[in-house]
Protein backbone atom coordinates (compact mmCIF):
# COMPACT_ATOMS: atom_id res chain seq x y z
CA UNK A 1 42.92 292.09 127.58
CA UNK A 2 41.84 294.34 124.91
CA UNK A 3 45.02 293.76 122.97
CA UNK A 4 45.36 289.85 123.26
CA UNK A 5 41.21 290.40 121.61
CA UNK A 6 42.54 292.59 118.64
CA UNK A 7 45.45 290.33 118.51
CA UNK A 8 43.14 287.07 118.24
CA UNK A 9 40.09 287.93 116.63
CA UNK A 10 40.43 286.24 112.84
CA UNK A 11 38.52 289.39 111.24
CA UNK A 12 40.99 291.70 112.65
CA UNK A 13 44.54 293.13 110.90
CA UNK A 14 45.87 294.71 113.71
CA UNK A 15 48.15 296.79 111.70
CA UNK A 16 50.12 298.81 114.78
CA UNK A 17 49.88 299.88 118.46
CA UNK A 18 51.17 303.05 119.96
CA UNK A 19 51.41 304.37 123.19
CA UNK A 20 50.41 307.60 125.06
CA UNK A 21 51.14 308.83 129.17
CA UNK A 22 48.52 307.90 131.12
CA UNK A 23 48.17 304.60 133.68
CA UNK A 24 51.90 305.55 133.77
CA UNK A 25 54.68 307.72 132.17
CA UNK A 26 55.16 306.88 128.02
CA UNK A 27 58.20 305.58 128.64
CA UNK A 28 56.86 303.06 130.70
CA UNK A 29 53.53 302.56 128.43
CA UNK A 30 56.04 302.07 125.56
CA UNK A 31 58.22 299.58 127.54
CA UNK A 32 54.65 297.42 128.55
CA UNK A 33 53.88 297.67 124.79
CA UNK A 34 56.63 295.69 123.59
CA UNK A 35 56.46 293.50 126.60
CA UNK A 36 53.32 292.39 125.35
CA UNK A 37 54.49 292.41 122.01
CA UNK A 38 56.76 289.83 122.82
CA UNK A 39 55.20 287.62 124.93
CA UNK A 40 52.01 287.43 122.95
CA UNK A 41 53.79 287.07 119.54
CA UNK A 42 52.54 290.19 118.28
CA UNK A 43 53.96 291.18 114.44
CA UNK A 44 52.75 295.05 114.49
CA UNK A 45 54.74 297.71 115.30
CA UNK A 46 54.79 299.53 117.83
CA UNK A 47 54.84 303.64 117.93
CA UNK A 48 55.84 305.44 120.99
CA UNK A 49 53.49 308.23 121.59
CA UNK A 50 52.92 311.60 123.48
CA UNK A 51 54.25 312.08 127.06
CA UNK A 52 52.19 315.28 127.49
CA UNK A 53 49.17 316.62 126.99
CA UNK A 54 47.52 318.10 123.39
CA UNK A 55 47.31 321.65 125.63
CA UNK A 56 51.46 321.71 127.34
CA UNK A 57 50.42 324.07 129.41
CA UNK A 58 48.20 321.91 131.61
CA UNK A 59 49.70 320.69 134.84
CA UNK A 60 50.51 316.88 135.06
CA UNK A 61 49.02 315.00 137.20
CA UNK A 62 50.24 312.20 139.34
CA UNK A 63 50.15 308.88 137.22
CA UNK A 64 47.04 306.13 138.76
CA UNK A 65 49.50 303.73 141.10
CA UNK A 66 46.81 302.62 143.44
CA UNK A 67 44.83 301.33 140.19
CA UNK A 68 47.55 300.52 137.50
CA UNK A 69 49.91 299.41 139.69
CA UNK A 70 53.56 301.51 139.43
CA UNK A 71 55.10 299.60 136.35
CA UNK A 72 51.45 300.41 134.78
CA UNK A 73 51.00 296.43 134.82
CA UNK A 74 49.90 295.50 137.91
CA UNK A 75 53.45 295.25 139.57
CA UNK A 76 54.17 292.13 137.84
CA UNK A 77 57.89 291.10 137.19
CA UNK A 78 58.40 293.00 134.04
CA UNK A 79 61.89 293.43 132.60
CA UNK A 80 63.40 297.42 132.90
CA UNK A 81 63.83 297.12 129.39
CA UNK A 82 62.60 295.02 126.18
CA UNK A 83 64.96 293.96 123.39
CA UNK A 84 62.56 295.02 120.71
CA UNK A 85 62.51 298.15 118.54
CA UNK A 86 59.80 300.64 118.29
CA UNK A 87 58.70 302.30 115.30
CA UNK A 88 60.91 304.80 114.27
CA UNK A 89 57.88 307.50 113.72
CA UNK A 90 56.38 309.24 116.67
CA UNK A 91 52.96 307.60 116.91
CA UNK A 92 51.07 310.50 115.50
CA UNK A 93 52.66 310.08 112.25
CA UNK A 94 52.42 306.69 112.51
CA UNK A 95 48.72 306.88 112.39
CA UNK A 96 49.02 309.54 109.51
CA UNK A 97 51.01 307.36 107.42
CA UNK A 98 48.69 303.68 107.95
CA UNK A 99 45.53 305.99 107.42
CA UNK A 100 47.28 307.38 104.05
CA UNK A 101 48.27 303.60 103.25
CA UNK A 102 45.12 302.01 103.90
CA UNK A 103 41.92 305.10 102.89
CA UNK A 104 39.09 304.23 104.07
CA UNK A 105 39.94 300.76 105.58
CA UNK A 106 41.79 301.76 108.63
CA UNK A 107 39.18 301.60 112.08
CA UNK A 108 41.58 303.51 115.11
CA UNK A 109 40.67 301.50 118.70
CA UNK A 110 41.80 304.55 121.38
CA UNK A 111 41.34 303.46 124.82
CA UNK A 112 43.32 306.05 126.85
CA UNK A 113 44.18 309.41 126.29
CA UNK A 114 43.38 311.15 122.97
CA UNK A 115 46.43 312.72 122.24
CA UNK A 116 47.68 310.48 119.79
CA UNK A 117 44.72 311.41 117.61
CA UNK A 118 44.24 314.71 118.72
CA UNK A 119 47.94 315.55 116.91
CA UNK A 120 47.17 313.40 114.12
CA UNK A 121 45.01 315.29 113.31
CA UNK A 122 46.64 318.96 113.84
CA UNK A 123 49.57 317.58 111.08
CA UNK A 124 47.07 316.34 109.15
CA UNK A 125 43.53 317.36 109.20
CA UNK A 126 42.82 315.69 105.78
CA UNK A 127 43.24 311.95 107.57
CA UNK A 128 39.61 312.32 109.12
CA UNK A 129 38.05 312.01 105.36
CA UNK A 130 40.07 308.82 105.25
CA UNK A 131 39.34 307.17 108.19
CA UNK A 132 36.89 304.50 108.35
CA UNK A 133 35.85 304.87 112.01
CA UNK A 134 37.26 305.62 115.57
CA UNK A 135 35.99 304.10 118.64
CA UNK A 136 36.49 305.13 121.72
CA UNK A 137 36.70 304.01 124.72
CA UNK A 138 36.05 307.13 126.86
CA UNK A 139 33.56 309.89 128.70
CA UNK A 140 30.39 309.36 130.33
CA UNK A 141 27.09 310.68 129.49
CA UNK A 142 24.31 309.67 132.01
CA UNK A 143 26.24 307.97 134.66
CA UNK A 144 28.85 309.31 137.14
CA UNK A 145 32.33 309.69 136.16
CA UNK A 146 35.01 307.84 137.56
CA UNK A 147 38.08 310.38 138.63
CA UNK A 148 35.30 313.13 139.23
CA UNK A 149 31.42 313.37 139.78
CA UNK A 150 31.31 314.16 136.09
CA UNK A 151 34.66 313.00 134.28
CA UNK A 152 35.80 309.61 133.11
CA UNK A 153 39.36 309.23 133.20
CA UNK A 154 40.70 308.83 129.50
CA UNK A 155 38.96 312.14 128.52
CA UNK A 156 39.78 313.73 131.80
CA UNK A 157 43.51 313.08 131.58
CA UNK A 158 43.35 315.21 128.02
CA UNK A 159 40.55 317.26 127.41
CA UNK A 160 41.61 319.31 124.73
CA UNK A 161 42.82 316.59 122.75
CA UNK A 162 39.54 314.96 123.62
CA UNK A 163 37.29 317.72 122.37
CA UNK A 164 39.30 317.72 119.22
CA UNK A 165 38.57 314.03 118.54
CA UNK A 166 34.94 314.45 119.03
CA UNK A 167 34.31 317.47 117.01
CA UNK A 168 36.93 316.22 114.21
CA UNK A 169 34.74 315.65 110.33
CA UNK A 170 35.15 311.93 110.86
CA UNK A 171 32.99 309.22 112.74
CA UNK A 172 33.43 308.54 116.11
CA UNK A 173 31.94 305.98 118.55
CA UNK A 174 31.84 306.89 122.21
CA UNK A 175 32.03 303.49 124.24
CA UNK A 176 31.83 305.49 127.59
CA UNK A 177 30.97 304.14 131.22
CA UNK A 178 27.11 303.91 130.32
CA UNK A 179 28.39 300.79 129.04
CA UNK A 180 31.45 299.68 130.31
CA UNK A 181 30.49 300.30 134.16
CA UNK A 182 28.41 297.66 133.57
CA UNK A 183 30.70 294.67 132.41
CA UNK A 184 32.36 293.15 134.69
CA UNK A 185 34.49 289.79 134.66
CA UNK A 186 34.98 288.09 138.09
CA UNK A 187 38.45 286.83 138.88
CA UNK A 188 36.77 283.26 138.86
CA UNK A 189 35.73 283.71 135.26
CA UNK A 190 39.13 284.63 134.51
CA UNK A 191 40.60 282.29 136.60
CA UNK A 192 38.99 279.67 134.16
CA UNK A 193 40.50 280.91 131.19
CA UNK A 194 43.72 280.92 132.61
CA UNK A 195 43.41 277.05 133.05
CA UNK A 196 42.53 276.60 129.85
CA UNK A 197 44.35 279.46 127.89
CA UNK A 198 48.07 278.08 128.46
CA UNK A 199 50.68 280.98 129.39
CA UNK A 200 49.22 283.76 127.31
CA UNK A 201 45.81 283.74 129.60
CA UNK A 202 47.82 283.09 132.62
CA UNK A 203 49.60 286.20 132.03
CA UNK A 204 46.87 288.47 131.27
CA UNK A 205 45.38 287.01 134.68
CA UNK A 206 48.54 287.65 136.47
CA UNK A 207 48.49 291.43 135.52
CA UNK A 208 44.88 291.67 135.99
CA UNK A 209 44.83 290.73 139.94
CA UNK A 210 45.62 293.97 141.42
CA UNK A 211 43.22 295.59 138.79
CA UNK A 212 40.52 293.34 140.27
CA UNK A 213 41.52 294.06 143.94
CA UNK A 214 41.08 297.97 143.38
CA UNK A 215 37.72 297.40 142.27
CA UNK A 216 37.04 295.43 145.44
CA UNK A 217 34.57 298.41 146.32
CA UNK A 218 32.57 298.59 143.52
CA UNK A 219 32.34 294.85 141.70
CA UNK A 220 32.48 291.75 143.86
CA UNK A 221 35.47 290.13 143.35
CA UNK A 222 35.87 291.07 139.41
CA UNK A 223 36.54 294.30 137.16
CA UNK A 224 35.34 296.01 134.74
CA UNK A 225 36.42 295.17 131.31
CA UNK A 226 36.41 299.37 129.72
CA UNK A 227 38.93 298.61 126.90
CA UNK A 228 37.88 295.51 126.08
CA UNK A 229 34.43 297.23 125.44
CA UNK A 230 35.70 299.17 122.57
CA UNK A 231 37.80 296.17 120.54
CA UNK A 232 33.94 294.15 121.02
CA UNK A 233 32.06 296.88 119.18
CA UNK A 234 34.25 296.84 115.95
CA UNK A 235 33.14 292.94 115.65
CA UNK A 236 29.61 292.59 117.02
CA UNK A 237 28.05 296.38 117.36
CA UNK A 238 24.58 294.49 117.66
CA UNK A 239 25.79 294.62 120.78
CA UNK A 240 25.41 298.02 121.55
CA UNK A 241 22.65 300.09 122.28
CA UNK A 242 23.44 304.04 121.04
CA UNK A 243 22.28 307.48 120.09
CA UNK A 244 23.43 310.00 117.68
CA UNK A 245 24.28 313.73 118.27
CA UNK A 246 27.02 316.05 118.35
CA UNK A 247 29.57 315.84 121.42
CA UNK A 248 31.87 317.99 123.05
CA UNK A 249 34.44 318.14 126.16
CA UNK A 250 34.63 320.72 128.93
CA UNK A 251 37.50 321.70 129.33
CA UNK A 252 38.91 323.71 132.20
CA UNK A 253 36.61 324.50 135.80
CA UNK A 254 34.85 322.11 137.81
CA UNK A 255 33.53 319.97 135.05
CA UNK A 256 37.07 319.65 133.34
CA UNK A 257 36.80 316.82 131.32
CA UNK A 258 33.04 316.35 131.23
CA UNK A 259 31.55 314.83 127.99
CA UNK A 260 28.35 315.98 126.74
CA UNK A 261 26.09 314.71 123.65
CA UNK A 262 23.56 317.06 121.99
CA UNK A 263 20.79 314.40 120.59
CA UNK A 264 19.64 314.68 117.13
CA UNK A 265 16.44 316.53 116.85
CA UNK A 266 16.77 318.49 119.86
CA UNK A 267 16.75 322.01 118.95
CA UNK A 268 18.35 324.86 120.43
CA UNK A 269 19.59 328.56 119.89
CA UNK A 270 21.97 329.20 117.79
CA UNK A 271 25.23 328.10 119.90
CA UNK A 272 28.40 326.59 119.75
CA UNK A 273 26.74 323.43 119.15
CA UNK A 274 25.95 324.16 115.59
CA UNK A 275 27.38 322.42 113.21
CA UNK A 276 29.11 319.97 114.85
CA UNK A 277 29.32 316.59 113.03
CA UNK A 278 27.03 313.85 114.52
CA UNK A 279 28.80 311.06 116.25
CA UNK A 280 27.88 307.46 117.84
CA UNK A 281 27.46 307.47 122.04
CA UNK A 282 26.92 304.01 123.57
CA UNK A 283 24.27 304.21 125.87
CA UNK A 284 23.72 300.32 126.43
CA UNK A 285 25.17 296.70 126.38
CA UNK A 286 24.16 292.95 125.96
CA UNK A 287 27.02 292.53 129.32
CA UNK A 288 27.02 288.42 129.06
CA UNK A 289 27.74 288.17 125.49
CA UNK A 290 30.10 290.90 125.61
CA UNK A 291 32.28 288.91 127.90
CA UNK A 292 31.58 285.61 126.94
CA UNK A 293 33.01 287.33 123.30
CA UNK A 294 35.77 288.08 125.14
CA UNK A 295 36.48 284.56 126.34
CA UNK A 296 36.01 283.08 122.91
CA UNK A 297 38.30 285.37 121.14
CA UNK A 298 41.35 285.24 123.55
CA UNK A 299 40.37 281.59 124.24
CA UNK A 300 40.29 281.10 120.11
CA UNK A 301 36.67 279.49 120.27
């Protein structure tokens, strides 16, 4: 869903996608990628991305089949392989290169793990003083996390690379479950756009059905629309409720990939805290407008 939005919205150049392990191996990822790609008409490349984590040393978890289904897609029919090419540049470098191509235009969209950016930035570290913005879609800050008590799952899944992001010179925006927990499109809704949409929508519906029956215990009959979040606030951040402070990402212990925001004007000891650059968290959302958004965009209203 979020990608059919970038990919319709008239104000955005989607200028390249790239992949990263996480609702399934990056060989998979990669493989849904240009899937999509194809089926959507999609001109931007795509750059295959990391298959492990910023720290290789942390142990891999087992990839999210009950949510994601096992081919990362919802178990539609999706062919084992695509007849399309991927960038030849791993996707870190292909950020390095657009940012360097484009300074100060280029806005990154990361909803899943940070890794990607995290490495991006480890090549090059001058790239954050060229980058317009990144938005996240990530972390939670005064609501429950979603693969712990305190952890959300992108951040969780990469902490380290996480922490990186958020502490990086550049400007983030933290679209975290304060928001997205809280927008939810019912199958019916979607349903509708599928009758209307043609075979695009009817695909994105098609994948979305097992996403909606996993959320069966938490939204009646619908799901919640994280990614989709994050492409809404480059277009319409009047949106958005936020606050500014520094942010950071446990990493390691019980709280492994917890995300925590330091307000400005709150003053503390002198701590690890200090000097941190001041970034954007989400804390609220106008929910109906963000998905009737949605629906116009994909719907091309």
């Amino acid at each position: 869903m979020a990608l059919l939005f970038l990919h319709r919205h008239p104000d955005i150049d989607l200028l390249g996608v790239t992949t990263v392990f996480g609702n399934a191996s990056v060989d998979t990822t990669t493989r849904n990628a240009l899937f999509l790609k194809r089926e959507w008409n999609i001109p931007c490349p795509v750059a295959r991305g990391a298959s492990v984590t910023f720290d290789p040393s942390r142990q891999e978890r087992p990839w999210p089949t009950f949510v994601h289904g096992h081919n990362g897609l919802g178990d539609i029919e999706v062919p084992a392989t695509i007849d399309l090419p991927t960038d030849p540049r791993p996707a870190y470098q292909f950020i390095i290169d657009t940012v360097r191509a484009n300074p100060g235009e280029v806005r990154l969209v990361a909803v899943g793990r940070m890794t990607n950016l995290a490495l991006a930035l480890k090549h090059d570290p001058e790239i954050a003083k060229l980058v317009k913005d990144v938005v996240i879609m990530g972390g939670n800050f005064y609501v429950p996390g979603n693969v712990t008590p305190v952890a959300e799952a992108n951040i969780h899944g990469d902490p380290e690379a996480a922490d990186a992001v958020m502490t990086a010179s550049w400007k983030v925006v933290v679209i975290g479950l304060d928001v997205t927990a809280v927008t939810t499109m019912s199958r019916t809704y979607l349903a509708d756009m599928a009758k209307v949409g043609g075979p695009s929508v009817q695909l994105l519906s098609d994948l979305s059905q097992s996403y909606i029956d996993f959320y069966g215990h938490i939204v009646d009959d619908g799901m919640m629309v994280h990614d989709s979040c994050a492409c809404v606030y480059v277009v319409a951040p009047e949106l958005f409720d936020a606050i500014e402070g520094a942010v950071r990402v446990v990493c390691g212990g019980i709280a492994d990939g917890q995300t925590i925001v330091k307000p400005n004007g709150r003053h503390f000891p002198p701590n690890e805290w200090d000097d941190l650059p001041s970034q954007i968290v989400c804390t609220g959302i106008r929910s109906e407008a963000t998905i009737d958004l949605i629906r116009d965009v994909i719907l091309g209203k």
